[in-house]
Protein backbone atom coordinates (compact mmCIF):
# COMPACT_ATOMS: atom_id res chain seq x y z
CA UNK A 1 114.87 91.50 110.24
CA UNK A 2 113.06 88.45 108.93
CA UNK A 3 115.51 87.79 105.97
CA UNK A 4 118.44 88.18 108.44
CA UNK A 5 116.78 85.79 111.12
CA UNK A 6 115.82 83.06 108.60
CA UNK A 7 119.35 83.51 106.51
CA UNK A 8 122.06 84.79 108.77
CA UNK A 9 123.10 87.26 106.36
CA UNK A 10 123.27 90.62 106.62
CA UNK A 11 123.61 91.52 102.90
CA UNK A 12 119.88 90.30 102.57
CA UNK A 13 118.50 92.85 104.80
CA UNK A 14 118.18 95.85 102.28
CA UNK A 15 116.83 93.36 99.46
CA UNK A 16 113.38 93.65 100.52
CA UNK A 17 113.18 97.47 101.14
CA UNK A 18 114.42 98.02 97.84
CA UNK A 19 112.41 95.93 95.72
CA UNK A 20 109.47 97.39 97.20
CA UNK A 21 110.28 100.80 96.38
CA UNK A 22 111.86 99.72 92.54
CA UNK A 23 108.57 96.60 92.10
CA UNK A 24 105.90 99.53 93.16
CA UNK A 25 107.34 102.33 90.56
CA UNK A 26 107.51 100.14 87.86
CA UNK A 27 104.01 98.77 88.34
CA UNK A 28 102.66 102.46 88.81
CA UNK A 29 104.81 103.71 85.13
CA UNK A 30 103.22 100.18 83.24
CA UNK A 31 99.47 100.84 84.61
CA UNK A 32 99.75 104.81 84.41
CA UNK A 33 100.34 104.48 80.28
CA UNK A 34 96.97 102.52 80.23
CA UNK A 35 94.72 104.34 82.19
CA UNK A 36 92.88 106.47 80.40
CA UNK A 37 91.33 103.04 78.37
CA UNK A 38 89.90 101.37 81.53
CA UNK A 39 86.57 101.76 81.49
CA UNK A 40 85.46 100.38 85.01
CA UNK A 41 88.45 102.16 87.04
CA UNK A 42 87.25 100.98 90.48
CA UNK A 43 86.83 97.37 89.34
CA UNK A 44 89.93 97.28 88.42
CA UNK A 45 91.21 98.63 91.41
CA UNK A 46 89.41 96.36 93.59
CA UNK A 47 90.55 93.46 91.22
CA UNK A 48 94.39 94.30 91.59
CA UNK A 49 93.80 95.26 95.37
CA UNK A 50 92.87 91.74 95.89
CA UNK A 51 95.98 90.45 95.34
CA UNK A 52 97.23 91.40 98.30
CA UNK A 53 95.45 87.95 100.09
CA UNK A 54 98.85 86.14 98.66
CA UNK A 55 100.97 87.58 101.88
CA UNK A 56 98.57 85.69 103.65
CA UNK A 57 100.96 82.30 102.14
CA UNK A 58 103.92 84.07 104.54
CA UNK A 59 102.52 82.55 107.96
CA UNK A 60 101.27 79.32 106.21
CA UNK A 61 104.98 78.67 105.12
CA UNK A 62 106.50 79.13 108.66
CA UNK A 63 104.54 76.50 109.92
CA UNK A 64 105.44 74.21 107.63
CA UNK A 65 109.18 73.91 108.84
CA UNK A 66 110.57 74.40 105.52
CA UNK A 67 114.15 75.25 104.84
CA UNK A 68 115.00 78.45 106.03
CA UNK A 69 116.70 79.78 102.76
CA UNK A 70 113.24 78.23 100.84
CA UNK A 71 111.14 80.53 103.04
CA UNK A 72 112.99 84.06 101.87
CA UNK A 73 112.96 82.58 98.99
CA UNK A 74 109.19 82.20 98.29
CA UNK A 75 108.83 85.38 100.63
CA UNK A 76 110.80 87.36 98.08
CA UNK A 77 108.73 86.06 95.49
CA UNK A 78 105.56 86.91 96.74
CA UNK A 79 106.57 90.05 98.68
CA UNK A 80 107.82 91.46 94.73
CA UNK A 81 104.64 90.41 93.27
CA UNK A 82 102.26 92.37 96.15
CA UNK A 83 104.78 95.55 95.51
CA UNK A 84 104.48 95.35 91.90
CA UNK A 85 100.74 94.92 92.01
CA UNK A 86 100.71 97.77 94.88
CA UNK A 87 102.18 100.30 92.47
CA UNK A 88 98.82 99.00 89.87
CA UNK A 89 96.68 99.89 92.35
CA UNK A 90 97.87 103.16 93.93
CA UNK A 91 97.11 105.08 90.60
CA UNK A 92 93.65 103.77 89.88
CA UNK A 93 93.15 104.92 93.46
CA UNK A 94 94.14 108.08 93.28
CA UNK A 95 92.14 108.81 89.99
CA UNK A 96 89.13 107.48 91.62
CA UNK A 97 90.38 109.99 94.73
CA UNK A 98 90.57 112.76 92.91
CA UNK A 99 87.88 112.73 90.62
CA UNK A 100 85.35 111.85 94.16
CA UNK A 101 86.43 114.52 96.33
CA UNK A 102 85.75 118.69 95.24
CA UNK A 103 88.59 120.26 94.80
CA UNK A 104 88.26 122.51 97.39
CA UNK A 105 87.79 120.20 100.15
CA UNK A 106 91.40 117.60 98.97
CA UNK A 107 93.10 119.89 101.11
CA UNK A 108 90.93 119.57 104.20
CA UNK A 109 90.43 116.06 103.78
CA UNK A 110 94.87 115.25 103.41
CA UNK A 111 94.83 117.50 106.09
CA UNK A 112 92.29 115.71 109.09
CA UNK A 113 93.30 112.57 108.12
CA UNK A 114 97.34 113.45 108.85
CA UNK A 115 96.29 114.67 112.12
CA UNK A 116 94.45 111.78 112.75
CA UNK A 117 97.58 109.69 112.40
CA UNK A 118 99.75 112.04 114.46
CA UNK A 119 97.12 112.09 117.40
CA UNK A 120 97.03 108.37 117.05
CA UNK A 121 101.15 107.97 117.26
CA UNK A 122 101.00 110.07 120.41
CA UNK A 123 98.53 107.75 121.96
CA UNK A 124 100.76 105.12 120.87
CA UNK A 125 103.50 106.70 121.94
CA UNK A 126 102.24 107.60 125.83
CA UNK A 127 101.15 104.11 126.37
């Protein structure tokens, strides 16, 4: 919707959807080859997670009155960086996940916290 509004094309609007899913992949195959040599996996994670502070430039940039094509543009740019560094931090995470939580509780824990989000979309929902 954004890319469509600022541009007036409609050829735009998969571009961002895609790249997220293609940026995030590749970032989680690059970083996935090099974890086992981190030694501080959570700093890393929190280093990399940081990064995500540059979508903060999106809102900043709309207020500027810049040219419409300039602002999908840069948003492009910087929404492809934040996916590719999103796919370096979801392993790290998920290391760190599994290696904190017992085995035998993973289940429970996936579990209570997908019902939390369905009893939230309800209340959502009925409002």
């Amino acid at each position: 919707m954004f890319v469509t509004t600022f541009t007036g094309s409609m050829d735009l609007a998969g571009l961002p959807a895609s790249m997220q899913l293609v940026l995030t992949s590749v970032g989680q195959i690059i970083v996935g080859s090099f974890l086992p040599r981190f030694k501080y996996l959570d700093g890393f994670a929190h280093k990399i997670y940081s990064t995500r502070f540059a979508l903060l430039l999106i809102p900043v940039m709309l207020f500027l009155r810049l040219n419409p094509h300039l602002v999908v543009t840069l948003f492009i740019i910087i929404f492809g960086f934040f996916s590719f560094m999103d796919g370096f931090t979801i392993v790290p995470w998920t290391d760190i996940y599994t290696r904190t939580i017992p085995p035998e509780k993973r289940g429970r824990l996936l579990e209570t916290g997908l019902h939390s989000v369905e009893l939230l979309v309800l209340q959502v929902v009925h409002l």
